[in-house]
C-alpha atoms as a PDB file:
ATOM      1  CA  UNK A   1       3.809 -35.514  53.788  1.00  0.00           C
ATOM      2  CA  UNK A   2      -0.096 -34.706  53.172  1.00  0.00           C
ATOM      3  CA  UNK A   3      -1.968 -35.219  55.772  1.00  0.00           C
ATOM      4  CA  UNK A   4      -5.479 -37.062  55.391  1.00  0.00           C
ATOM      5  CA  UNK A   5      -8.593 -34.567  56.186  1.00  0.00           C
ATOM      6  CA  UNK A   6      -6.192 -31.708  56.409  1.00  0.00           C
ATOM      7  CA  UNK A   7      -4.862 -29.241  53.801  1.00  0.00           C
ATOM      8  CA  UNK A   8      -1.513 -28.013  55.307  1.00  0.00           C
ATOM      9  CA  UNK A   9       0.334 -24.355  54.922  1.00  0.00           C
ATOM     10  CA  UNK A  10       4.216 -24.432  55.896  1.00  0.00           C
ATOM     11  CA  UNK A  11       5.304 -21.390  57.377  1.00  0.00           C
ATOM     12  CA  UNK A  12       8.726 -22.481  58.133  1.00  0.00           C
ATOM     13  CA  UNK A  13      10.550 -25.267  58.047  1.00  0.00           C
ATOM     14  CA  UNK A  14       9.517 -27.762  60.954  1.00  0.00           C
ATOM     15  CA  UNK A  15      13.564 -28.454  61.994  1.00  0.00           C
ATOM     16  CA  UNK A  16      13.654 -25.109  62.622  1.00  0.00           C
ATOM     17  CA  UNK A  17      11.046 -25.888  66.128  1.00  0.00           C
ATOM     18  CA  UNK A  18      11.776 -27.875  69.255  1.00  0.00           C
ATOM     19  CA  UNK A  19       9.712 -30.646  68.987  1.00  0.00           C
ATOM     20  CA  UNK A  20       8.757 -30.650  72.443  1.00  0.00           C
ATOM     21  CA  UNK A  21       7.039 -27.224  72.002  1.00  0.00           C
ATOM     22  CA  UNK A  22       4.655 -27.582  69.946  1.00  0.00           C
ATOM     23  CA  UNK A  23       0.651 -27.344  70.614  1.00  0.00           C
ATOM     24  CA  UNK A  24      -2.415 -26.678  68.150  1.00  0.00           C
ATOM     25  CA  UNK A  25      -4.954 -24.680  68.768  1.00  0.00           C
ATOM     26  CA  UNK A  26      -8.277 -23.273  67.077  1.00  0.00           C
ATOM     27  CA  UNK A  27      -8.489 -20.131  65.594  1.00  0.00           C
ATOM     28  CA  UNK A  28      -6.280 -17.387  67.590  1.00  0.00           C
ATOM     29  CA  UNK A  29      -4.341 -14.473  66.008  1.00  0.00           C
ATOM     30  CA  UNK A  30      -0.905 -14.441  64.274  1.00  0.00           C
ATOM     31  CA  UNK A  31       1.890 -12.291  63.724  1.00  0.00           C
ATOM     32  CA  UNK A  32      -0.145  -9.986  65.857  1.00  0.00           C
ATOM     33  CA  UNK A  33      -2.795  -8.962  63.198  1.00  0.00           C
ATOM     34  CA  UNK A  34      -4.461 -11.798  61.170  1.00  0.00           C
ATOM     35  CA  UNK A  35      -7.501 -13.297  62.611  1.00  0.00           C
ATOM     36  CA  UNK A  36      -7.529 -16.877  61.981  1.00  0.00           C
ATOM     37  CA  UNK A  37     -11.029 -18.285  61.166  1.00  0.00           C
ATOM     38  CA  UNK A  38     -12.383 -20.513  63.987  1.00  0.00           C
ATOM     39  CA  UNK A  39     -12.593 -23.502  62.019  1.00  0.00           C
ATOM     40  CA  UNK A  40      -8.916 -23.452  60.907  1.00  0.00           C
ATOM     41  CA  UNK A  41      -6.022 -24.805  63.276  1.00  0.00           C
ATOM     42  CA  UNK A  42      -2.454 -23.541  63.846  1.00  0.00           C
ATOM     43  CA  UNK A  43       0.225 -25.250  65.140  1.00  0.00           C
ATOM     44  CA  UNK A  44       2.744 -23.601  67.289  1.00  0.00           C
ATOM     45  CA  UNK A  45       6.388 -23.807  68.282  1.00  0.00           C
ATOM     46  CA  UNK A  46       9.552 -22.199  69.826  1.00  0.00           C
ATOM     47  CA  UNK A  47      12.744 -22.197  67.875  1.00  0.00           C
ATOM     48  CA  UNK A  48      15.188 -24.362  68.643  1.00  0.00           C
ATOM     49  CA  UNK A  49      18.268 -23.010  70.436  1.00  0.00           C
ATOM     50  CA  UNK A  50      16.915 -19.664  69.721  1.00  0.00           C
ATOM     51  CA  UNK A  51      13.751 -18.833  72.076  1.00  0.00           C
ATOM     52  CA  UNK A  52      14.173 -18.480  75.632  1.00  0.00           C
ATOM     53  CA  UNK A  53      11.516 -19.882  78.105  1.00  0.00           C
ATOM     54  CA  UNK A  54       9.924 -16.741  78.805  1.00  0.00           C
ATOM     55  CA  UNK A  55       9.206 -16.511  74.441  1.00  0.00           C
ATOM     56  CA  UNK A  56       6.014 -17.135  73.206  1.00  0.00           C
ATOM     57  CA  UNK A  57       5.625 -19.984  70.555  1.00  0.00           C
ATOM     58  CA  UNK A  58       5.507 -18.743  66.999  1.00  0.00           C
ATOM     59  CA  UNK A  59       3.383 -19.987  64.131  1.00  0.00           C
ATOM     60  CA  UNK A  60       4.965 -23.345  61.860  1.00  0.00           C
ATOM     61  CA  UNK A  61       1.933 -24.120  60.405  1.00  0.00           C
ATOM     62  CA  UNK A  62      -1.862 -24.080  59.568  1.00  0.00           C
ATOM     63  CA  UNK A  63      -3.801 -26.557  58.972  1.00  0.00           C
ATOM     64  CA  UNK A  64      -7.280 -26.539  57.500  1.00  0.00           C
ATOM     65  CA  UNK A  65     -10.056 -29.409  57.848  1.00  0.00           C
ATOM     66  CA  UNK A  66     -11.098 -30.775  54.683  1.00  0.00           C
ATOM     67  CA  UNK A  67     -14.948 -30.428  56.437  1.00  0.00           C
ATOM     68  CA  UNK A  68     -14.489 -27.065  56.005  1.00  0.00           C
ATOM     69  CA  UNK A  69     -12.080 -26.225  53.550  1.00  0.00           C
ATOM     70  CA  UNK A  70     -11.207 -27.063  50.096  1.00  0.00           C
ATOM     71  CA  UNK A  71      -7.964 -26.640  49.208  1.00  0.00           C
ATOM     72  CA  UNK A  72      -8.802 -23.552  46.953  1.00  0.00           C
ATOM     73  CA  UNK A  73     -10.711 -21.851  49.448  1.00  0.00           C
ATOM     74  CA  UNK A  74      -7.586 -22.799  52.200  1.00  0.00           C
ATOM     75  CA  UNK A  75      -4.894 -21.152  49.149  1.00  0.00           C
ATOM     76  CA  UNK A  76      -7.363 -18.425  48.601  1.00  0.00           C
ATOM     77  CA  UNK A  77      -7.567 -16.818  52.347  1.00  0.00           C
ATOM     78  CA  UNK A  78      -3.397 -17.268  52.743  1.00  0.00           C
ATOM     79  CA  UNK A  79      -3.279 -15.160  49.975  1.00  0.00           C
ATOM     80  CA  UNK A  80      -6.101 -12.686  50.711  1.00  0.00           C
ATOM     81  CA  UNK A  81      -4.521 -12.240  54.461  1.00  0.00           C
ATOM     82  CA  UNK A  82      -0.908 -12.114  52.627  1.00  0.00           C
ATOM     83  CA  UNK A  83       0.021 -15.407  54.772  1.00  0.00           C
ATOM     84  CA  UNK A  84       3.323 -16.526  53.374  1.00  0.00           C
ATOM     85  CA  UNK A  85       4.303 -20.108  52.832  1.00  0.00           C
ATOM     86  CA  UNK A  86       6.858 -22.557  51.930  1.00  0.00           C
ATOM     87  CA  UNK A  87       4.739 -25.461  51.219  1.00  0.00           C
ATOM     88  CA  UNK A  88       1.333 -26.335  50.688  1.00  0.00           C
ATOM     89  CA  UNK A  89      -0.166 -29.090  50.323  1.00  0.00           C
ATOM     90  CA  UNK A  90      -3.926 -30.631  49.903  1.00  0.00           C
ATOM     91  CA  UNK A  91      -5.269 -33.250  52.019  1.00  0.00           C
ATOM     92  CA  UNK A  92      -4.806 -36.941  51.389  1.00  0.00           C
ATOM     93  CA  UNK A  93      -7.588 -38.763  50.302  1.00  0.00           C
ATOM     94  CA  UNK A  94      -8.271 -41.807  52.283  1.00  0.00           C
ATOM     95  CA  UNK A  95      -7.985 -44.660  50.345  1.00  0.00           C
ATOM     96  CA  UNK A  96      -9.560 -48.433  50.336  1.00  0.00           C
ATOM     97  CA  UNK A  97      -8.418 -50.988  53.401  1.00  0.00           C
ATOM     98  CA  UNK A  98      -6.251 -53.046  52.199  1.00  0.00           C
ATOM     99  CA  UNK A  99      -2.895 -54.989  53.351  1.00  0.00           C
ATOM    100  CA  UNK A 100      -0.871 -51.872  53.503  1.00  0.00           C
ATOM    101  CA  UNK A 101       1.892 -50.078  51.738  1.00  0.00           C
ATOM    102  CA  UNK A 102       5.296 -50.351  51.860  1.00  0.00           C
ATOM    103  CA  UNK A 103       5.996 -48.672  54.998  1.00  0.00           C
ATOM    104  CA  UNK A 104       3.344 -50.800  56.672  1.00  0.00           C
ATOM    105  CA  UNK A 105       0.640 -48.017  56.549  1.00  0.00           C
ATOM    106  CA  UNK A 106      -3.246 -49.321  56.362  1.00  0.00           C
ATOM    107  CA  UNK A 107      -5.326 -47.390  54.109  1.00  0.00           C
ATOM    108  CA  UNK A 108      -9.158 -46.901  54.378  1.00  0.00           C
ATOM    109  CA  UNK A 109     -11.801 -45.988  51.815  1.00  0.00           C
ATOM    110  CA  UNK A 110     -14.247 -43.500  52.798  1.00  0.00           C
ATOM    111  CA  UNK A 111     -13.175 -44.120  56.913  1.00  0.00           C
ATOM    112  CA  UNK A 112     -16.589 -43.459  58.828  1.00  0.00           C
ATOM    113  CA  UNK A 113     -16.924 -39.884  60.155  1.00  0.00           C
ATOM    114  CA  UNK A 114     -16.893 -39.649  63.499  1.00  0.00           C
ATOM    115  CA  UNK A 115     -19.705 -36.804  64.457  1.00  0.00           C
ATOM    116  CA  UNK A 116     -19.712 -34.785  67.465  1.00  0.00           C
ATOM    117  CA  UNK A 117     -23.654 -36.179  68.415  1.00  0.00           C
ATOM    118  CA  UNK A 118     -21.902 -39.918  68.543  1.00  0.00           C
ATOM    119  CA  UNK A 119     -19.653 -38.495  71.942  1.00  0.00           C
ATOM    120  CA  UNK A 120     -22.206 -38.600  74.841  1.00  0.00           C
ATOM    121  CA  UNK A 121     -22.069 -38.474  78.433  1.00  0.00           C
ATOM    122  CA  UNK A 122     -24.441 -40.252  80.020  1.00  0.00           C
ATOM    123  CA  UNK A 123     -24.173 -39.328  83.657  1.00  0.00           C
ATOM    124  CA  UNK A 124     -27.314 -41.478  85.320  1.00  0.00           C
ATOM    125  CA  UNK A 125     -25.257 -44.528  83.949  1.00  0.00           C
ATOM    126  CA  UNK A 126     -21.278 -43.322  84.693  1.00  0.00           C
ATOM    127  CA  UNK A 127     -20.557 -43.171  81.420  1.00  0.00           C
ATOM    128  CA  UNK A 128     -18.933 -41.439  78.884  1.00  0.00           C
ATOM    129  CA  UNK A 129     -19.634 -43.183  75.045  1.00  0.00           C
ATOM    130  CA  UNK A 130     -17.280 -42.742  71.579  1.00  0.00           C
ATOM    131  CA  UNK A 131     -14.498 -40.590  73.905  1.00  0.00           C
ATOM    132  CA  UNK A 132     -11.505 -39.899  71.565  1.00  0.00           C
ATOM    133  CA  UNK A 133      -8.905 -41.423  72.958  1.00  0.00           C
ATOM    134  CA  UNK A 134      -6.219 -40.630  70.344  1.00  0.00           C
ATOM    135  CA  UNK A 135      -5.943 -39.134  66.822  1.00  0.00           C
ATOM    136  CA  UNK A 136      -3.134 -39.555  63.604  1.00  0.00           C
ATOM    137  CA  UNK A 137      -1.071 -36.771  63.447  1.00  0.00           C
ATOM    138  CA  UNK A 138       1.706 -34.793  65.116  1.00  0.00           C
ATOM    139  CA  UNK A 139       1.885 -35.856  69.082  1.00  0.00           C
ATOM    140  CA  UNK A 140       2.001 -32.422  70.282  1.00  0.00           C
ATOM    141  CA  UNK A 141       4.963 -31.662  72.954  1.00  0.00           C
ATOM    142  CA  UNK A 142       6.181 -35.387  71.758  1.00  0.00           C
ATOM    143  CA  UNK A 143       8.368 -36.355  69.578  1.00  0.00           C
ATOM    144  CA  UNK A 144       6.852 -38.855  67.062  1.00  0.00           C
ATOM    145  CA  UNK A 145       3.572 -38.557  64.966  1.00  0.00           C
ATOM    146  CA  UNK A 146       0.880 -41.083  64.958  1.00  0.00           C
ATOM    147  CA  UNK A 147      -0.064 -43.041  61.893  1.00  0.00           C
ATOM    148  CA  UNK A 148      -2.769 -45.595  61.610  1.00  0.00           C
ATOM    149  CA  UNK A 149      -0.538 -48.370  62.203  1.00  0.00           C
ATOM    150  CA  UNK A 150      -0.033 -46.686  65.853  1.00  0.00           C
ATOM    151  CA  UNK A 151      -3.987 -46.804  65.717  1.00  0.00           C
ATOM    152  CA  UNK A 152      -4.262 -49.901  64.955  1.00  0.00           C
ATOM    153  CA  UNK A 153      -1.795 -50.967  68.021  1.00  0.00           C
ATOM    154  CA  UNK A 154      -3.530 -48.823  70.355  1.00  0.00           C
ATOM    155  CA  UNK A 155      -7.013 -50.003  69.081  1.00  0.00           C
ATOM    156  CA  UNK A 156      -5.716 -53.748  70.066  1.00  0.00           C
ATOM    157  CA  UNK A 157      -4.232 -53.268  73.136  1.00  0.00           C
ATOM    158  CA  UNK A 158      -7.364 -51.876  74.199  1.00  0.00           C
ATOM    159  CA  UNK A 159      -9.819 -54.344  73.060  1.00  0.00           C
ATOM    160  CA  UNK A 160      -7.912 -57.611  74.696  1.00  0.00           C
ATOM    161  CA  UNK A 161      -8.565 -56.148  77.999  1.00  0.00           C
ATOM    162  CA  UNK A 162     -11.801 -56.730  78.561  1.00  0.00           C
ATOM    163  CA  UNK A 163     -12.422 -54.884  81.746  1.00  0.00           C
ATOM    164  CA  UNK A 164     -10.545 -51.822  80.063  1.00  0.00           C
ATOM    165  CA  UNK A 165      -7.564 -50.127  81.149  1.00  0.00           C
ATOM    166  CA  UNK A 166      -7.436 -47.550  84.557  1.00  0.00           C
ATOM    167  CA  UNK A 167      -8.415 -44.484  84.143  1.00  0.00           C
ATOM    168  CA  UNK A 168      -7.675 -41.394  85.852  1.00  0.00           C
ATOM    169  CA  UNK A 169      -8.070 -37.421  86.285  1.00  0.00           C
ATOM    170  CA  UNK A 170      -4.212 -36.444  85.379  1.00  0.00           C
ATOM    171  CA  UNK A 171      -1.337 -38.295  84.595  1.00  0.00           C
ATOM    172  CA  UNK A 172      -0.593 -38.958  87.998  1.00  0.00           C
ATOM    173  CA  UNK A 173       3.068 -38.100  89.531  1.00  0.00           C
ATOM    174  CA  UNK A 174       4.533 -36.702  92.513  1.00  0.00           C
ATOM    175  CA  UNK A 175       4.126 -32.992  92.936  1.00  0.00           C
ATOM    176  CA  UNK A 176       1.279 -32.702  90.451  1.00  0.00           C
ATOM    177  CA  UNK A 177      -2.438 -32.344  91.807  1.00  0.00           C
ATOM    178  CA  UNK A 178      -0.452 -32.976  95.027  1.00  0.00           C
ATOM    179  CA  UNK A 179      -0.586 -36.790  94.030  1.00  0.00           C
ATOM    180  CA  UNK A 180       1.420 -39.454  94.777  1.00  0.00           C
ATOM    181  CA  UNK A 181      -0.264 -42.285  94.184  1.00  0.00           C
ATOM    182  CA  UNK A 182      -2.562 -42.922  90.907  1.00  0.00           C
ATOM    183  CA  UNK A 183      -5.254 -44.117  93.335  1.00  0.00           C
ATOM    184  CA  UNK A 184      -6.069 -40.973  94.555  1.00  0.00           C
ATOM    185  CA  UNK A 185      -7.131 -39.873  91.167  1.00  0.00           C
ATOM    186  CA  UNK A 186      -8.960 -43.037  89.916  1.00  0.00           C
ATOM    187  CA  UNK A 187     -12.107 -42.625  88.166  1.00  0.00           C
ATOM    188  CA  UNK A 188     -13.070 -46.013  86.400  1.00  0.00           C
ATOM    189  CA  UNK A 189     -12.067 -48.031  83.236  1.00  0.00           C
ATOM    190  CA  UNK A 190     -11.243 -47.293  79.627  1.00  0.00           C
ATOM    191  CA  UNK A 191     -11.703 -48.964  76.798  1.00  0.00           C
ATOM    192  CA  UNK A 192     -12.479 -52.993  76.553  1.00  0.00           C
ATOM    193  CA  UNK A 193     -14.083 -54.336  73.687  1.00  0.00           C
ATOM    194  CA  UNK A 194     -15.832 -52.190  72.394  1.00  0.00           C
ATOM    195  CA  UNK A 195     -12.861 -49.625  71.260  1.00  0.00           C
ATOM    196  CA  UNK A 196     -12.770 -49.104  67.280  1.00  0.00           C
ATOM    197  CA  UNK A 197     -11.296 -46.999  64.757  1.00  0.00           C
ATOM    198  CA  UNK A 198     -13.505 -44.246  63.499  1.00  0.00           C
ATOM    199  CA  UNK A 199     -12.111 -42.135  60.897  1.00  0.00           C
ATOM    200  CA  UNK A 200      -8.502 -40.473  61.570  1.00  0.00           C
ATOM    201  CA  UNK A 201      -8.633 -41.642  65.540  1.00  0.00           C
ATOM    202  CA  UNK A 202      -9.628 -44.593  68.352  1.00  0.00           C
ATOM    203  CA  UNK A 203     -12.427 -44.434  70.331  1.00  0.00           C
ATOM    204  CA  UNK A 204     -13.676 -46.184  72.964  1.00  0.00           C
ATOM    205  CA  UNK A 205     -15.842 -45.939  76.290  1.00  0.00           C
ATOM    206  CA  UNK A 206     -15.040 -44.490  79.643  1.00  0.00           C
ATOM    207  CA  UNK A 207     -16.990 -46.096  82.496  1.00  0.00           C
ATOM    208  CA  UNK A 208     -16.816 -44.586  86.283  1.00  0.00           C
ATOM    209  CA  UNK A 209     -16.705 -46.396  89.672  1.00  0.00           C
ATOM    210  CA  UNK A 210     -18.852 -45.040  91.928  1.00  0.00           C
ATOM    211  CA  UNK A 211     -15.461 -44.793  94.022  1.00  0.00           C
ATOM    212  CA  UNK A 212     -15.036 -41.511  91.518  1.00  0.00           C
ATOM    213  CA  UNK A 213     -17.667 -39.571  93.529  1.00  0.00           C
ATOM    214  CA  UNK A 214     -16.026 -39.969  96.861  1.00  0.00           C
ATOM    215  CA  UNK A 215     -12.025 -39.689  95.974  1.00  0.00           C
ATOM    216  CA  UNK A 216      -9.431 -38.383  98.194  1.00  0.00           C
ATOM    217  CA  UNK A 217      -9.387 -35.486  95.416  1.00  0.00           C
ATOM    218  CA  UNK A 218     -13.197 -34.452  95.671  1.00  0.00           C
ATOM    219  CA  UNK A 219     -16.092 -35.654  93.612  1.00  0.00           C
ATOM    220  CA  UNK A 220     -14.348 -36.403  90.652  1.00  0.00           C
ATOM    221  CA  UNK A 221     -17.730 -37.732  88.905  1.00  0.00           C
ATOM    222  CA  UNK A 222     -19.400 -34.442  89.054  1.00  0.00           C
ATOM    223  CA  UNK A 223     -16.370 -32.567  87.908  1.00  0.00           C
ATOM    224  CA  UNK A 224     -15.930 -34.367  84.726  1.00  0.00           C
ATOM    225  CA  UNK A 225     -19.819 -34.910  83.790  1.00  0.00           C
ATOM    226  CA  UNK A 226     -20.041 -31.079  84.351  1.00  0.00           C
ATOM    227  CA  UNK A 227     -16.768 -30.789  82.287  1.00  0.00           C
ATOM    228  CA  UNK A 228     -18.245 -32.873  79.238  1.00  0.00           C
ATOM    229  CA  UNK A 229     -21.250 -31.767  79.117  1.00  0.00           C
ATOM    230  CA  UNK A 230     -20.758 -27.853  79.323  1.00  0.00           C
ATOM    231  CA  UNK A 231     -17.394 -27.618  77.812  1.00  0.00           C
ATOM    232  CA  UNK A 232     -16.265 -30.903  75.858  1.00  0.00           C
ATOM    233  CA  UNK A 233     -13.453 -29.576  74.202  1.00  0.00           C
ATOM    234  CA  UNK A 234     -11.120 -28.195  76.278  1.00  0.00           C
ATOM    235  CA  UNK A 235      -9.800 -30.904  77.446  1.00  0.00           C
ATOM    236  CA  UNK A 236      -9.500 -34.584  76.712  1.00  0.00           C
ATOM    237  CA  UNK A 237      -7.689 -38.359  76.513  1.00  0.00           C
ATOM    238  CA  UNK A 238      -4.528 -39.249  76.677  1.00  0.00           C
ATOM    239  CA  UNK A 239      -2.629 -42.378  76.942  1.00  0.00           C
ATOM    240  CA  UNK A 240       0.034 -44.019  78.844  1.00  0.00           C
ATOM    241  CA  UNK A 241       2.024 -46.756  77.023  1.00  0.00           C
ATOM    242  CA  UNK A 242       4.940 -48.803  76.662  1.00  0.00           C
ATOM    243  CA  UNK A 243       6.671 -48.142  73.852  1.00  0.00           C
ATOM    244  CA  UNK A 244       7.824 -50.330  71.276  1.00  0.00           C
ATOM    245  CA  UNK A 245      10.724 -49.082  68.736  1.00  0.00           C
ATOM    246  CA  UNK A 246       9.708 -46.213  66.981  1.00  0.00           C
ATOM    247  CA  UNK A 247      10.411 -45.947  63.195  1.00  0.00           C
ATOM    248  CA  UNK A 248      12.468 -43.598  61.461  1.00  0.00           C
ATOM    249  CA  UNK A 249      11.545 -41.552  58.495  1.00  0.00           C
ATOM    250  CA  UNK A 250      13.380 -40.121  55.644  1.00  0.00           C
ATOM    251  CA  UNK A 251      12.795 -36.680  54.158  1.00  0.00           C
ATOM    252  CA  UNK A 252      12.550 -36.160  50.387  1.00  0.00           C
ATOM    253  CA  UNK A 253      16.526 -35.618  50.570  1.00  0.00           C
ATOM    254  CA  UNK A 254      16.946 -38.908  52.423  1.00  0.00           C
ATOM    255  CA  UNK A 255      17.706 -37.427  55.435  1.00  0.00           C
ATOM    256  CA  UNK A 256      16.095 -39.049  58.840  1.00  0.00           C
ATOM    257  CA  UNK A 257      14.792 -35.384  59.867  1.00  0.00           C
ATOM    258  CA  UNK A 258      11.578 -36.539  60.578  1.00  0.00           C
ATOM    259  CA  UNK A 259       9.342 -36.946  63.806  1.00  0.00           C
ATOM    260  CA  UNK A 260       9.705 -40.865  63.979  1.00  0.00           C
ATOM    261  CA  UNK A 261       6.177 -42.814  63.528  1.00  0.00           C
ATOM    262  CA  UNK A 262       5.445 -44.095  67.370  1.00  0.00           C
ATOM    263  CA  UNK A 263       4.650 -47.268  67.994  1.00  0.00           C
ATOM    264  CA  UNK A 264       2.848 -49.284  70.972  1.00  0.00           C
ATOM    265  CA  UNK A 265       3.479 -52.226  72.943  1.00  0.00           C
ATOM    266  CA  UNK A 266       0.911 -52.077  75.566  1.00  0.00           C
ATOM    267  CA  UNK A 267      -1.687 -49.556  76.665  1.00  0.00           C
ATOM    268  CA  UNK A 268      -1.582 -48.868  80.193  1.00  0.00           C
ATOM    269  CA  UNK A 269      -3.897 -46.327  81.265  1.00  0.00           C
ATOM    270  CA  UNK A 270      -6.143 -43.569  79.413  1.00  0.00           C
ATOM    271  CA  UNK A 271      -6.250 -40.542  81.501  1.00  0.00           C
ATOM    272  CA  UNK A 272      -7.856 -36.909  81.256  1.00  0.00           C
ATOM    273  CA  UNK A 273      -5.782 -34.076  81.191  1.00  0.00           C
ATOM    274  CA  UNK A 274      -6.660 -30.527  80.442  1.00  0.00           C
ATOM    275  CA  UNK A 275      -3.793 -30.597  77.348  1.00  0.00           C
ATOM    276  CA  UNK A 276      -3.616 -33.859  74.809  1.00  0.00           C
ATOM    277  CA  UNK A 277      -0.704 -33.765  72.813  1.00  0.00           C
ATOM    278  CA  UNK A 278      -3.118 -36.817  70.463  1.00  0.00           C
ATOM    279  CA  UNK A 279      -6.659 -35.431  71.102  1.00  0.00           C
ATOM    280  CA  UNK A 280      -6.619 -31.496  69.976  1.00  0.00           C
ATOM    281  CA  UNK A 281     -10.666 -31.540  69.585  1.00  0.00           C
ATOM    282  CA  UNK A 282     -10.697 -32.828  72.898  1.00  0.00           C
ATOM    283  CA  UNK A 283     -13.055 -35.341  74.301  1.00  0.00           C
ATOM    284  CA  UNK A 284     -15.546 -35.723  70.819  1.00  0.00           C
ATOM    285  CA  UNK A 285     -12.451 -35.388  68.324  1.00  0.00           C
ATOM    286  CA  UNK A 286     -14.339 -34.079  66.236  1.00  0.00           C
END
């Protein structure tokens, strides 16, 4: 399945992974000796049943932006670096908004670029404007991939609260940050109405309390202003949701092989954490 923005290399065959191991990262090397440019991606995975935790993850894909790549130019370095594939495949053009397809999808014409100048952290006034707080795609460590419809359920849920949803530093859970309580960890709201859809992800608003600067867990303000404004992308959003049913996908053989779509019932919280399996351009996503 193309994927829009992104031309996509196959390096082997994605049932071949655990699901729950995969991440994406930014440049890197693989197989020990090809430097990957910093403006393409990889995504990385253990095999399953075969790779013991003490393995490291092994390449299943590349992907690179359409910003930066066309698909000739993407083709061109796999074969100058003798990068073998299984499948390629060029990016899908985003098309015109319109009722949707058959499987429910919504389709956008020329979806408004979301540019790293429209993330800004405004500390003086607590808060943090166009955050990403989750992006179509693979869920990374998950198993489902986000479409726009998943967007479009996460954009909604959002917007009827109109005070936002909590949000915190960390998933909060006992024995992790030594937290037990998702209190200790609060920083403010996400979210409310002013959450949209910008290109290929959601993004919304994070505003502190001034409760953040004088948690049980430090002076959480500082920290994440500090965080944002030196070092945006290394970390980032992610949500906690109720789920509604996911839906199943067929391969090209008919086979339901595929990461099910997710699919949203209720936003509870958006919450910074150092790894987003939705976010992998961290907090501007872009």
């Amino acid at each position: 399945m193309p994927y829009t923005n992104e031309h996509s290399a196959r390096l082997r065959k994605p049932s071949d992974f655990d699901p729950k191991t995969y991440r994406r990262t930014k440049d890197g090397t693989i197989y020990g000796r090809i430097k990957v440019p910093a403006t393409a991606v990889v995504i990385w995975g253990k095999l399953k049943g075969r790779s013991k935790p003490s393995d490291n993850p092994i390449p299943q894909s590349m992907r690179f932006p359409t910003a930066n790549w066309t698909a000739g130019q993407a083709r061109k370095w796999l074969k100058d670096n003798n990068v073998k594939f299984i499948l390629f495949e060029a990016a899908k053009p985003a098309k015109k908004e319109e009722s949707g397809d058959e499987n429910g999808f919504v389709r956008l014409s020329q979806p408004e670029a979301l540019k790293s100048e429209d993330f800004k952290a405004d500390r003086e006034k607590g808060v943090m404007r166009n955050v990403s707080i989750i992006t179509m795609g693979v869920a990374i460590g998950h198993d489902f991939e986000i479409d726009r419809k998943m967007l479009t359920q996460v954009r909604d849920s959002l917007k009827e609260k109109k005070r936002g949803v909590k949000c915190r530093l960390t998933h909060p859970r006992a024995g992790l940050f030594s937290t037990t309580d998702g209190i200790e960890c609060l920083v403010g709201r996400a979210g409310g109405e002013g959450v949209k859809i910008r290109g290929d992800r959601v993004v919304g608003d994070i505003h502190f309390g001034k409760y953040a600067a004088s948690s049980p867990k430090g002076n959480l303000w500082t920290y994440l202003f500090d965080l944002a404004e030196e070092d945006p992308e290394v970390a980032g959003l992610s949500i906690v949701f109720v789920p509604a049913e996911y839906e199943e996908r067929e391969d090209r053989d008919g086979r339901i092989t595929l990461p099910p779509l997710g699919r949203v019932k209720d936003v509870l919280a958006v919450d910074f954490v150092g790894d987003p399996g939705a976010n992998p351009s961290g907090l501007p996503g872009s």
